[in-house]
Protein backbone atom coordinates (compact mmCIF):
# COMPACT_ATOMS: atom_id res chain seq x y z
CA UNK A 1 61.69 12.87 195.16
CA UNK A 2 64.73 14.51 194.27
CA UNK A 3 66.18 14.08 190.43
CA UNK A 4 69.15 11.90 191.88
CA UNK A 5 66.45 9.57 192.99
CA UNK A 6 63.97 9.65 190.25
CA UNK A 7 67.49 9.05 188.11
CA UNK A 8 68.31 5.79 189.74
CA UNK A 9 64.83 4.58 189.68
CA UNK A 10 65.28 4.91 185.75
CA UNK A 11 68.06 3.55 185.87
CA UNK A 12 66.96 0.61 187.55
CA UNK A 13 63.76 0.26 185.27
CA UNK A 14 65.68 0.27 181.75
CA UNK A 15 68.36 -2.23 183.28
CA UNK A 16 65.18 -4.94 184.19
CA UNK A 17 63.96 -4.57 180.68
CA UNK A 18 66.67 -4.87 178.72
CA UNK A 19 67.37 -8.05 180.81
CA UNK A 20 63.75 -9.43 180.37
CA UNK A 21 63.88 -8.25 176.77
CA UNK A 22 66.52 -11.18 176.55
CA UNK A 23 63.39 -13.95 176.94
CA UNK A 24 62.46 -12.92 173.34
CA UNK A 25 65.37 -13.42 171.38
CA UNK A 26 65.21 -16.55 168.72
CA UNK A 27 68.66 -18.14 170.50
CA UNK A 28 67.76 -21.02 167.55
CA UNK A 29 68.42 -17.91 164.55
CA UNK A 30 71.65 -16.60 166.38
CA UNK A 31 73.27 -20.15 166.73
CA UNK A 32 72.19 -20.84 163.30
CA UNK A 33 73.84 -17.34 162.36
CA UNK A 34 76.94 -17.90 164.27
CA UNK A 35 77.86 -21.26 163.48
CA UNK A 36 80.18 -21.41 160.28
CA UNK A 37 78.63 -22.38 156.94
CA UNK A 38 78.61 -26.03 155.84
CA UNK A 39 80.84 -27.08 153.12
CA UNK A 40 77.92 -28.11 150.84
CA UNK A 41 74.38 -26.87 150.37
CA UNK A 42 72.93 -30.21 151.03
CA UNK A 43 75.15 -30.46 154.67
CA UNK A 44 73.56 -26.64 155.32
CA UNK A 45 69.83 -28.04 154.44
CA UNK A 46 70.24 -31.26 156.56
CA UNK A 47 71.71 -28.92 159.59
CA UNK A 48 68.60 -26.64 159.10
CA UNK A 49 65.93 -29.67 159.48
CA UNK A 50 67.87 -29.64 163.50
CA UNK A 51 66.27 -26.16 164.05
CA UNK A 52 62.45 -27.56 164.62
CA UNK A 53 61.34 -27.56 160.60
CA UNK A 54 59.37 -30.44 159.55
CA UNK A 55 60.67 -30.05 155.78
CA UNK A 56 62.85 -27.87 153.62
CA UNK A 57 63.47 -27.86 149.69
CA UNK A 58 65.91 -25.35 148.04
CA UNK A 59 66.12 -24.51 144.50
CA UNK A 60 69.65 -23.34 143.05
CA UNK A 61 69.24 -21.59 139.49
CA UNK A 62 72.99 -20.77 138.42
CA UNK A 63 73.27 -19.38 134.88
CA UNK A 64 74.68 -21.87 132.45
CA UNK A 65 73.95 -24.86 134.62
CA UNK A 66 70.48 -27.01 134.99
CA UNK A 67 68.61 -26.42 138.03
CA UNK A 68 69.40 -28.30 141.15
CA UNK A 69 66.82 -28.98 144.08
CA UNK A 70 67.69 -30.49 147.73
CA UNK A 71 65.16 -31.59 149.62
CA UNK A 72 65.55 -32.78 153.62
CA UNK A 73 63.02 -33.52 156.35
CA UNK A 74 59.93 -35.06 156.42
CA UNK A 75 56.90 -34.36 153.74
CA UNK A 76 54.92 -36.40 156.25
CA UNK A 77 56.22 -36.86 159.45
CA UNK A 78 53.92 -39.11 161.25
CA UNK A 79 53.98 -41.85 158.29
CA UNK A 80 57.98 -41.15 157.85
CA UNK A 81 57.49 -39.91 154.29
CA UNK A 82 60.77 -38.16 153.36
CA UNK A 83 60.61 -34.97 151.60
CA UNK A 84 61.48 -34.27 147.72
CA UNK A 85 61.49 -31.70 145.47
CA UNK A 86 58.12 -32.16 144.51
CA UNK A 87 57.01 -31.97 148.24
CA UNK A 88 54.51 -29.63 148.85
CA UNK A 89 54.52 -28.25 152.52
């Protein structure tokens, strides 16, 4: 094989992979990443429950100000039990 041939072989190789590297990517994390930001933390933690999570609870600790927790999703999804802050998941 000549090194034209053995170029165009690589060629071809590299192009196939990074095309089936593209079944791997988490499309779910880029969306999430593109979209723009909701206009409350409550909005972004109801919008994260769409991306497959059964429960989330965030905890905001800003200096001078009491805590504040926001809780969406399920703590139990087959019996509908919402979540809370004192969910445990």
């Amino acid at each position: 094989m000549s090194k034209k041939q053995i170029n165009r072989i690589l060629r071809i190789v590299f192009i196939m992979a990074s095309i089936s590297s593209l079944w791997f990517v988490p499309w779910i994390v880029i969306k999430a990443w593109i979209l723009p930001l909701p206009d409350t933390i409550q909005e972004q933690v109801n919008d994260a429950i769409t991306y497959g999570f059964d429960g989330m609870i965030v905890y905001v600790d800003e200096a001078g100000k009491p805590p504040a927790f926001y809780a969406a999703g399920w703590k139990n999804r087959e019996d509908k039990i919402p979540a809370d802050p004192q969910s445990l998941f």
